[in-house]
C-alpha atoms as a PDB file:
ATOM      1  CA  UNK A   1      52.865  66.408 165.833  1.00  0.00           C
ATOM      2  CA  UNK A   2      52.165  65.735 162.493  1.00  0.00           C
ATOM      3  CA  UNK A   3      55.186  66.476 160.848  1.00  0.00           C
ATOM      4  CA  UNK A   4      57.103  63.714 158.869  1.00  0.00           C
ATOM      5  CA  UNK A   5      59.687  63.451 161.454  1.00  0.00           C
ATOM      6  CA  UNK A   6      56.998  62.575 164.305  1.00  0.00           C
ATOM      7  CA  UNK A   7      54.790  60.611 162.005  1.00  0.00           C
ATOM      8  CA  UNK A   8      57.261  58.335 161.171  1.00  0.00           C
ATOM      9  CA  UNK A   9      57.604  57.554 165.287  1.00  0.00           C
ATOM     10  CA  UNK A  10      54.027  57.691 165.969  1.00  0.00           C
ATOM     11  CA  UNK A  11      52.005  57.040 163.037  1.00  0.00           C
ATOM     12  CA  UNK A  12      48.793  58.775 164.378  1.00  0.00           C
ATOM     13  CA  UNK A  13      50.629  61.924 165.097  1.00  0.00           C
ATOM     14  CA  UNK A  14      49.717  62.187 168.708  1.00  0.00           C
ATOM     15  CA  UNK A  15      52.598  62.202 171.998  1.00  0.00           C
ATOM     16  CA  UNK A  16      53.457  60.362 174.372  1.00  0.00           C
ATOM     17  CA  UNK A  17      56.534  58.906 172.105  1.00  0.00           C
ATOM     18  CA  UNK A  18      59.093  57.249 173.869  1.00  0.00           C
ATOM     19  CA  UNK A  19      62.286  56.951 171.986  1.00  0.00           C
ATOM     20  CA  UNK A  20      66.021  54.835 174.059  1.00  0.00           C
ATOM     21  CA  UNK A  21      68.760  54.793 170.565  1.00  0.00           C
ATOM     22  CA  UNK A  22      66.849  52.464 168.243  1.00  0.00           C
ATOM     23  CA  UNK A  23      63.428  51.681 170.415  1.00  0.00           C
ATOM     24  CA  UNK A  24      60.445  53.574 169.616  1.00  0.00           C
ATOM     25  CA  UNK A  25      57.476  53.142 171.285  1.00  0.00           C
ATOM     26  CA  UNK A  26      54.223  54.872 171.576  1.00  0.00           C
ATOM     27  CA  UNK A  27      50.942  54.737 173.852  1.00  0.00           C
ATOM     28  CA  UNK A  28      51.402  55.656 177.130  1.00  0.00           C
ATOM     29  CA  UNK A  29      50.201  52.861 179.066  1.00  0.00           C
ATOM     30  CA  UNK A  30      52.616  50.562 176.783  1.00  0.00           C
ATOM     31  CA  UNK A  31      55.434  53.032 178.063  1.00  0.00           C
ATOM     32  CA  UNK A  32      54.138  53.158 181.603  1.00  0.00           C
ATOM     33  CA  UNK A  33      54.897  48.765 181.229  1.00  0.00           C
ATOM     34  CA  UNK A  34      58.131  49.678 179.378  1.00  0.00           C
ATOM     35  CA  UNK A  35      59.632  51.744 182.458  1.00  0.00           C
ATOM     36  CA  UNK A  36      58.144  49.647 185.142  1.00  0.00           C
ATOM     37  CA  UNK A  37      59.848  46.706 183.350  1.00  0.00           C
ATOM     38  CA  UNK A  38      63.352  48.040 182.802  1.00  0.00           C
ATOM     39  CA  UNK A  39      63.706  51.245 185.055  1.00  0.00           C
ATOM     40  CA  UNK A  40      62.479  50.108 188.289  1.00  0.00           C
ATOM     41  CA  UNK A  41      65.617  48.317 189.544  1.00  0.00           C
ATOM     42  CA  UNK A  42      63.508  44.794 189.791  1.00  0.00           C
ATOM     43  CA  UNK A  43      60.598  46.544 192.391  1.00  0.00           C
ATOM     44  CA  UNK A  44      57.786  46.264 190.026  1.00  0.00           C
ATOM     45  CA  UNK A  45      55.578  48.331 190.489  1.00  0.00           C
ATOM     46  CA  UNK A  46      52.589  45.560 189.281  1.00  0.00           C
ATOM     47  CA  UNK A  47      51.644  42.625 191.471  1.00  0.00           C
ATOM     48  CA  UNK A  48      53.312  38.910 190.728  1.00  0.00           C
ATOM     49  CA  UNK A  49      50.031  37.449 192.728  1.00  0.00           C
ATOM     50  CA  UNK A  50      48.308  36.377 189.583  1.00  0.00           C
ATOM     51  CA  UNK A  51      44.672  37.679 191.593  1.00  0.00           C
ATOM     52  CA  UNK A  52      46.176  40.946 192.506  1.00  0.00           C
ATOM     53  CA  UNK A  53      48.168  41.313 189.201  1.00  0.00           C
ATOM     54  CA  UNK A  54      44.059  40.791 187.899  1.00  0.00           C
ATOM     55  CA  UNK A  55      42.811  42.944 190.059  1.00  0.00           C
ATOM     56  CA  UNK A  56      45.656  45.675 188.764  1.00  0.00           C
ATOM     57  CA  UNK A  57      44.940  44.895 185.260  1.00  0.00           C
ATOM     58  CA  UNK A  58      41.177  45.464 185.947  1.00  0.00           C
ATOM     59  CA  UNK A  59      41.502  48.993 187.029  1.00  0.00           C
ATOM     60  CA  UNK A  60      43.360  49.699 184.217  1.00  0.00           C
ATOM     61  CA  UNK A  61      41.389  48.961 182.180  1.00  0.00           C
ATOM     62  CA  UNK A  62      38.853  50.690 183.494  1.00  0.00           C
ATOM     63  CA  UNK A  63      40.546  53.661 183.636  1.00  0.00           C
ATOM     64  CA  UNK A  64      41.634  53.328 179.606  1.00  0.00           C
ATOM     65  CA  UNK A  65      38.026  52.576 179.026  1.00  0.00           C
ATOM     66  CA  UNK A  66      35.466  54.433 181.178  1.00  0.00           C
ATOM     67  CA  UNK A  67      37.653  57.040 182.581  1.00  0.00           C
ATOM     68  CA  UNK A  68      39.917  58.655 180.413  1.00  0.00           C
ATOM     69  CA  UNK A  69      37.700  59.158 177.127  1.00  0.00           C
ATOM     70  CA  UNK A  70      35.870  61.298 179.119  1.00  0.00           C
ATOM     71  CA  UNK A  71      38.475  63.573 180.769  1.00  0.00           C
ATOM     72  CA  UNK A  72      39.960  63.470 177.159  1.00  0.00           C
ATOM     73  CA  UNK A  73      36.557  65.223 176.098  1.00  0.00           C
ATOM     74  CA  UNK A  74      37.029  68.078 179.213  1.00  0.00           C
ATOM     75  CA  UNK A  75      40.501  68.694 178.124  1.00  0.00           C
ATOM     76  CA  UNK A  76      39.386  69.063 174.467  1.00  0.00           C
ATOM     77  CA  UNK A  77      36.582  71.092 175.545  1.00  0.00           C
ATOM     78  CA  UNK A  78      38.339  73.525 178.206  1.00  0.00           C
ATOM     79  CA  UNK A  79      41.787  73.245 176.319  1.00  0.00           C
ATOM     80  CA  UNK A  80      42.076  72.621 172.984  1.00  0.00           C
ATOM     81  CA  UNK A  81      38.842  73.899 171.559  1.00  0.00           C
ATOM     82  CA  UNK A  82      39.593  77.571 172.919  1.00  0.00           C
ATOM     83  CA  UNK A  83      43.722  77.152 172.088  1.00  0.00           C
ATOM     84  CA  UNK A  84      42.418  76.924 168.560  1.00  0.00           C
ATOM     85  CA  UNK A  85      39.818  79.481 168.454  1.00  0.00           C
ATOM     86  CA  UNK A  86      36.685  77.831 168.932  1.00  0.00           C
ATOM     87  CA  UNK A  87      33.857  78.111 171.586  1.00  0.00           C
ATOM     88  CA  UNK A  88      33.503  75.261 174.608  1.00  0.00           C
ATOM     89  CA  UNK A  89      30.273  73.378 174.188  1.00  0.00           C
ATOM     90  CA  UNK A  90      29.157  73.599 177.535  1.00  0.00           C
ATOM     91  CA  UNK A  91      26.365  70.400 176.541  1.00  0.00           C
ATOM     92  CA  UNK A  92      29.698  68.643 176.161  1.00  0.00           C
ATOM     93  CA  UNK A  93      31.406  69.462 178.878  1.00  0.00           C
ATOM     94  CA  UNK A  94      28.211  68.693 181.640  1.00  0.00           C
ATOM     95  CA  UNK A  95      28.068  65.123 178.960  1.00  0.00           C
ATOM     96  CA  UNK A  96      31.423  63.976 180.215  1.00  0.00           C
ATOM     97  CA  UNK A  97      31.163  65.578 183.934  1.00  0.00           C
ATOM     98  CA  UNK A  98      28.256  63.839 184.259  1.00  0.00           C
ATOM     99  CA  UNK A  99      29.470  60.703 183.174  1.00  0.00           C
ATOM    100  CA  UNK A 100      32.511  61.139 185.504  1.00  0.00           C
ATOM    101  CA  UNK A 101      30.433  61.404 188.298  1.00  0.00           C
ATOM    102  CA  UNK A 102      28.761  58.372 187.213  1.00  0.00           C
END
């Protein structure tokens, strides 16, 4: 991911990258707008009620926000951390469980 060849798509080095001929774009909730905007044969998949639409945009932010830091620190933790050699810190791990859980 951090090669030159990637970097120059996604300038922090990390996936998702979405790439159609001469369109690059990165961030997966940008790419998650991107497909239900042009690949969803005109059913979008997000509300035209401005309240509902609200209401969507709400949740997703939560989830971008509150949620997915935290499952980003389990994945790290149970994942990557291992992958690369290192020992889980279980203090972590119960940190962002916990926080899940609320």
């Amino acid at each position: 991911q951090k090669k030159p060849e990637h970097l120059a798509k996604q300038p922090f080095g990390k996936i998702p990258v979405l790439e159609q001929q001469d369109f690059v774009l990165y961030e997966s909730r940008a790419i998650a707008r991107f497909i239900n905007d042009t690949a969803t044969g005109g059913q979008s998949l997000v509300p035209s009620d401005p309240k509902q639409r609200a209401i969507f945009e709400q949740w997703a932010s939560l989830e971008a926000g509150t949620y997915n830091p935290h499952i980003e620190g389990l994945v790290a933790q149970r994942v990557f951390v291992p992958m690369k050699g290192g020992q889980t810190d279980e203090n972590k791990v119960k940190e962002h469980y916990d926080a899940l859980k609320g």
